[in-house]
C-alpha atoms as a PDB file:
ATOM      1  CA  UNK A   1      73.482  81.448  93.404  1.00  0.00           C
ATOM      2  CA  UNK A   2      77.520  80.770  92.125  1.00  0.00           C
ATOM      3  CA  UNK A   3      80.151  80.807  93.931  1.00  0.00           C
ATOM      4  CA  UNK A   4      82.655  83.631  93.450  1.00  0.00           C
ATOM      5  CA  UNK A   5      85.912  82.015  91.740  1.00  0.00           C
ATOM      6  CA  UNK A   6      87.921  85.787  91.855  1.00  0.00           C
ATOM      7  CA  UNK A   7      89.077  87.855  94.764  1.00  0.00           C
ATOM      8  CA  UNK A   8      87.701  91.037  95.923  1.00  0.00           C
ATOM      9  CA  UNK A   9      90.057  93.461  95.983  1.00  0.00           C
ATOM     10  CA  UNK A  10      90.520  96.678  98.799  1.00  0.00           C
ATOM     11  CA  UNK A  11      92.585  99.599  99.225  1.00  0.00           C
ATOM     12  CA  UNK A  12      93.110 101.086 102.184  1.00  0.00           C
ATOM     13  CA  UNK A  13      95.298 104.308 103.700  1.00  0.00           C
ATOM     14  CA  UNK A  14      95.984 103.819 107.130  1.00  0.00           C
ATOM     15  CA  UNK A  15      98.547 104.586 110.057  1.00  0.00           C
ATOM     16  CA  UNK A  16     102.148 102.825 108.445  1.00  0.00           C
ATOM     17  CA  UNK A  17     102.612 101.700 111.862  1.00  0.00           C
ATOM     18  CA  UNK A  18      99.417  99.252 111.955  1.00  0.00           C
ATOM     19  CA  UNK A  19     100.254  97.970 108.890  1.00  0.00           C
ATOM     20  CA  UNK A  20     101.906  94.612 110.763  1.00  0.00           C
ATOM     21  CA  UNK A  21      99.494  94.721 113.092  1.00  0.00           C
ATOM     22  CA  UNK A  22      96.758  93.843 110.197  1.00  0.00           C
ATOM     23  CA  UNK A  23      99.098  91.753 108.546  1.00  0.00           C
ATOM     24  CA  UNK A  24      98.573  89.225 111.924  1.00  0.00           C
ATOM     25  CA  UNK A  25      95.154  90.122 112.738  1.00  0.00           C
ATOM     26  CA  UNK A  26      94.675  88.875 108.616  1.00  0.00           C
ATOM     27  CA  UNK A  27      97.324  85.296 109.160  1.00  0.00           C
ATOM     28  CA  UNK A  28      95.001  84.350 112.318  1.00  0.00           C
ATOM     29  CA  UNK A  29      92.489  83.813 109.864  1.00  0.00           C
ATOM     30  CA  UNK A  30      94.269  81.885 107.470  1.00  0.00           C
ATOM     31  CA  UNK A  31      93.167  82.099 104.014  1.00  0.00           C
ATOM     32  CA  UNK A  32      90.856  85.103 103.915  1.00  0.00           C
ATOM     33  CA  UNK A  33      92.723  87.690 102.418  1.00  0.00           C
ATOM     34  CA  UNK A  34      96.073  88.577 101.597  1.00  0.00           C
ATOM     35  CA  UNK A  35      97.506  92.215 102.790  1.00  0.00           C
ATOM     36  CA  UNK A  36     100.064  93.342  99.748  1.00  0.00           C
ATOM     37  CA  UNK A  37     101.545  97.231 101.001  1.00  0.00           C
ATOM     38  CA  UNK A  38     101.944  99.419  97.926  1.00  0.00           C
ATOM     39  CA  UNK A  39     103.390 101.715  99.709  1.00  0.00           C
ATOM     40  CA  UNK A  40     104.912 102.044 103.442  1.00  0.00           C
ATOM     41  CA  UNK A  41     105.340 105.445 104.060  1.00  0.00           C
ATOM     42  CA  UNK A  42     101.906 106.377 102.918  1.00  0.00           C
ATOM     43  CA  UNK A  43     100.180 103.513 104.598  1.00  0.00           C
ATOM     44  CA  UNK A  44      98.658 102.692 101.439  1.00  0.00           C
ATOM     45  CA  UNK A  45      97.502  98.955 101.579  1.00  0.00           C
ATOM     46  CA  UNK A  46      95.658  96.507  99.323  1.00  0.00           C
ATOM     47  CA  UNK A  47      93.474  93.405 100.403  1.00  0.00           C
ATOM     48  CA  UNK A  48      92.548  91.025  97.891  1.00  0.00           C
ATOM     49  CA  UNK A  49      89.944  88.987  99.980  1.00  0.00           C
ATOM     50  CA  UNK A  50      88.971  85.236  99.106  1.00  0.00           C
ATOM     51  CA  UNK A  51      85.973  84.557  97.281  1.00  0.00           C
ATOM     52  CA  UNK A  52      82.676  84.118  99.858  1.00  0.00           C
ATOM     53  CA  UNK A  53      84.882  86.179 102.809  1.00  0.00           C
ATOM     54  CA  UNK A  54      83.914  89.705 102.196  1.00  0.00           C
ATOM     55  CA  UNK A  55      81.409  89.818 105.036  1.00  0.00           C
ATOM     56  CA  UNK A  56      83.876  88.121 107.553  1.00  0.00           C
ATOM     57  CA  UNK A  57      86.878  90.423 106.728  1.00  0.00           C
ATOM     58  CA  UNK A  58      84.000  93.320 106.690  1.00  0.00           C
ATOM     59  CA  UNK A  59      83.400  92.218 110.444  1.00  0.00           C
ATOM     60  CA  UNK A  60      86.448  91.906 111.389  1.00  0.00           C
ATOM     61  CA  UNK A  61      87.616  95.326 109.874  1.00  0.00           C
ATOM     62  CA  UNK A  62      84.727  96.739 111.215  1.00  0.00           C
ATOM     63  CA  UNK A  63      85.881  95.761 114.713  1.00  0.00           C
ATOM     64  CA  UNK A  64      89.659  97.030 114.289  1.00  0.00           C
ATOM     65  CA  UNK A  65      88.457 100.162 112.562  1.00  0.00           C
ATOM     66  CA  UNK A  66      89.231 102.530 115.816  1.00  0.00           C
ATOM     67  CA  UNK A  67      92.508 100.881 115.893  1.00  0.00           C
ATOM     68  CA  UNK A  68      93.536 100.652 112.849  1.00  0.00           C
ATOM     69  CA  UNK A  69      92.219 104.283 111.850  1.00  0.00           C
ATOM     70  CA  UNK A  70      92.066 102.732 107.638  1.00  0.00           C
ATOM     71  CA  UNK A  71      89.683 104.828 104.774  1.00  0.00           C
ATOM     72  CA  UNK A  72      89.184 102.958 102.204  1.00  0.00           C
ATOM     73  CA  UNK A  73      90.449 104.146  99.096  1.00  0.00           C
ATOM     74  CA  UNK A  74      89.681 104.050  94.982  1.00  0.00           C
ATOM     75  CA  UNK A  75      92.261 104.960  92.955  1.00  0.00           C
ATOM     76  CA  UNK A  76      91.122 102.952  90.122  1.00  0.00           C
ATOM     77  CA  UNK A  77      89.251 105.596  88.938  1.00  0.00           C
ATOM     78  CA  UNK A  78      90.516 108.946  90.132  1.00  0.00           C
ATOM     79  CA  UNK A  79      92.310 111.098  87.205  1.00  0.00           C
ATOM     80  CA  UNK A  80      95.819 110.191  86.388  1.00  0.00           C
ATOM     81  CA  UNK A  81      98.020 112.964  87.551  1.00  0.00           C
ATOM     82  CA  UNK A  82     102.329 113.135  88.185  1.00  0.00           C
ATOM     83  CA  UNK A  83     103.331 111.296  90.996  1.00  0.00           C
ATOM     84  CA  UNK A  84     104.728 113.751  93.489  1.00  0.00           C
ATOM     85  CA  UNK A  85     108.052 112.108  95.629  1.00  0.00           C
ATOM     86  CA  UNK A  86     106.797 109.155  98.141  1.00  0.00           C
ATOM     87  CA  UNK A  87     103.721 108.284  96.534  1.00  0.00           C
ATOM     88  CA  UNK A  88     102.695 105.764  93.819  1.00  0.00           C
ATOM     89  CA  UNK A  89     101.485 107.425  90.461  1.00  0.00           C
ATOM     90  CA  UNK A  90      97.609 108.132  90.258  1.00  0.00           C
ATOM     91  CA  UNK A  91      97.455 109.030  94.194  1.00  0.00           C
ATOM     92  CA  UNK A  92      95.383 111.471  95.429  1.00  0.00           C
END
């Protein structure tokens, strides 16, 4: 089997306010994914997870996921529509 050499990459929509609380939860385990916000207000979040970590970061998700209250998201391949105000173009 080969090792992964790109990240995985996540989207989440979750509560804005937990959005720092991931952020720590995620620099505890240092080097297993990076949190990037696309957009604040929304609570729309991407992970791009190291190669070989998806099943720790699933576990640990998986144990936040009353907290945190995420979905996971696509919107890689949703139809392009306007962006309304607050929300990144392509959103749904």
């Amino acid at each position: 089997m080969s090792v992964p050499t790109n990240c995985t990459i996540h989207r989440f929509l979750m509560d804005p306010i937990q959005i720092h609380y991931l952020r720590f939860v995620l620099e505890a385990y240092e080097g297993m994914a990076i949190l990037s916000t696309i957009d604040r207000k929304l609570g729309l979040v991407q992970l791009n997870i190291a190669p070989g970590c998806e099943r720790d970061l699933d576990a640990i998700l998986h144990q936040e996921r009353k907290f945190l209250k995420y979905r996971p998201i696509d919107i890689e391949n949703r139809p392009e529509r306007p962006a309304r105000s607050g929300e990144p173009a392509g959103f749904m």
